[in-house]
Protein backbone atom coordinates (compact mmCIF):
# COMPACT_ATOMS: atom_id res chain seq x y z
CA UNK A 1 14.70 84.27 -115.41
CA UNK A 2 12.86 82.04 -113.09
CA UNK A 3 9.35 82.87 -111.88
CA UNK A 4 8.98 81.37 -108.69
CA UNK A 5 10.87 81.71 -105.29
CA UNK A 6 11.61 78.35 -105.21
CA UNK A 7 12.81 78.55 -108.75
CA UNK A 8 14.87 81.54 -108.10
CA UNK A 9 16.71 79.46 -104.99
CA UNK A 10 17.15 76.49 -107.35
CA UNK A 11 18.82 78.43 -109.39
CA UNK A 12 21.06 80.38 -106.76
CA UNK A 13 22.26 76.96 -105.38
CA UNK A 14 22.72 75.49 -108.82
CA UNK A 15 25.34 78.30 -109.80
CA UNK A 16 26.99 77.79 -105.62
CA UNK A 17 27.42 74.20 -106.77
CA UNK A 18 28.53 74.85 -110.22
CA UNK A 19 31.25 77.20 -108.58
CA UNK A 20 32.08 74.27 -105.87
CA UNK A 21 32.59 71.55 -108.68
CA UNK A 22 34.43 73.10 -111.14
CA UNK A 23 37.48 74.27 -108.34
CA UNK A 24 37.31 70.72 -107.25
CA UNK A 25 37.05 69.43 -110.35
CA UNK A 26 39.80 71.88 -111.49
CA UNK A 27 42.05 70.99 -108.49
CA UNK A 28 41.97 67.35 -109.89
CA UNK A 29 42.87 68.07 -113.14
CA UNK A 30 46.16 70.46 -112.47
CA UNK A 31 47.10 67.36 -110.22
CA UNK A 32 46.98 64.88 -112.98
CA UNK A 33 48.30 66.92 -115.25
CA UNK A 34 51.71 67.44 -112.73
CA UNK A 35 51.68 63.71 -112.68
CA UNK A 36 52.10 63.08 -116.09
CA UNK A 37 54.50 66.02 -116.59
CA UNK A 38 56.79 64.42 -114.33
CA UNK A 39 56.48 60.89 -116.09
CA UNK A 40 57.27 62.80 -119.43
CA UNK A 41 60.48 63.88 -117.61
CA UNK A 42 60.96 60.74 -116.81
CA UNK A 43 61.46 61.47 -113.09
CA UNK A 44 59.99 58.65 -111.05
CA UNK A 45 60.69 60.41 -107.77
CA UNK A 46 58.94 63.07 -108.32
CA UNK A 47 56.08 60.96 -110.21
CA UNK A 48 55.30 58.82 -106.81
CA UNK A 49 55.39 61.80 -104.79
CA UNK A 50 53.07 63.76 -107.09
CA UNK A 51 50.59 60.29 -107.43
CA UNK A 52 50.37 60.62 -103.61
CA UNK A 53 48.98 64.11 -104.23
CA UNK A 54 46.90 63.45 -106.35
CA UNK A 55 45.20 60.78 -105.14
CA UNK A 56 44.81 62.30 -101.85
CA UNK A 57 42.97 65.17 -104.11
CA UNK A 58 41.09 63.04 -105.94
CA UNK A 59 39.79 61.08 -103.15
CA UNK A 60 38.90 64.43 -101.28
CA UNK A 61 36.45 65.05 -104.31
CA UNK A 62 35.28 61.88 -104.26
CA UNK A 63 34.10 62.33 -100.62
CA UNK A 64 32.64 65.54 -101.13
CA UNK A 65 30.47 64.19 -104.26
CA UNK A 66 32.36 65.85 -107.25
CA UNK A 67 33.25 62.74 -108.38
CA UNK A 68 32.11 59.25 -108.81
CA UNK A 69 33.68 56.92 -106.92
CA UNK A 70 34.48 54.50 -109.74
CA UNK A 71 35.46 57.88 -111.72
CA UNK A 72 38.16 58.49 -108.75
CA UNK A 73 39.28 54.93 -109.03
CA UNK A 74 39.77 55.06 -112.50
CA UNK A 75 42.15 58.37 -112.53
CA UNK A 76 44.08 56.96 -109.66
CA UNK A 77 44.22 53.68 -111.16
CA UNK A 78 45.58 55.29 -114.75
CA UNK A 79 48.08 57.32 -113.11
CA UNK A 80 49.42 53.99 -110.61
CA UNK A 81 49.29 52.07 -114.36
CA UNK A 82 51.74 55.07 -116.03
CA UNK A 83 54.06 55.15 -113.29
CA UNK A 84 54.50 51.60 -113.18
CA UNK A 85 55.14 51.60 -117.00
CA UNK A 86 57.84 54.29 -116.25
CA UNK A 87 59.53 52.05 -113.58
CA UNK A 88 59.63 49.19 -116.17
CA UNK A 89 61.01 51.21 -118.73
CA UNK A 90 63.57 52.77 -116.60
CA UNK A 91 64.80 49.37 -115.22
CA UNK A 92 64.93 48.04 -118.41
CA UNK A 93 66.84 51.01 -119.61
CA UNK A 94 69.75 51.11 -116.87
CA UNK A 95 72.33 49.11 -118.35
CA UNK A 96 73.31 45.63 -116.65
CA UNK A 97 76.28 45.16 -114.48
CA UNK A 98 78.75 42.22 -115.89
């Protein structure tokens, strides 16, 4: 229970940014987790189109200060890295014509 005013307005616009980071942070994380659903599938279409997403999302947390911006380049980068594993793995996969 704080004692002050000022205390008692730290505390109202510590739980308003709480709120703010945790449906951005949120927002990321159901993106990133539709990413790598799709590369578990094994559906590269759907993969790039759902990267694009997400990095739009992440990058929209970035800018409003959620995130790091070296924490934003990481996920992005991790997701790029999967998705090009996937490509390699399907090319290598599709059988050679004689």
């Amino acid at each position: 229970m704080p004692n002050t005013k000022s205390a008692a307005k730290k505390l109202r616009v510590s739980e308003r940014n709480r709120m703010y980071n945790r449906f951005w942070k949120t927002r990321v994380k159901t993106e990133i987790k539709k990413v790598l659903a799709a590369i578990e599938a094994k559906n590269l279409e759907l993969a790039e189109q759902l990267f694009s997403q997400a990095t739009s999302i992440i990058d929209k947390a970035v800018r409003k200060g959620v995130l790091h911006r070296n924490n934003g380049a990481r996920k992005k980068s991790r997701l790029a890295r999967k998705i090009n594993q996937l490509k390699a793995a399907l090319v290598s996969e599709a059988p050679s014509s004689p």
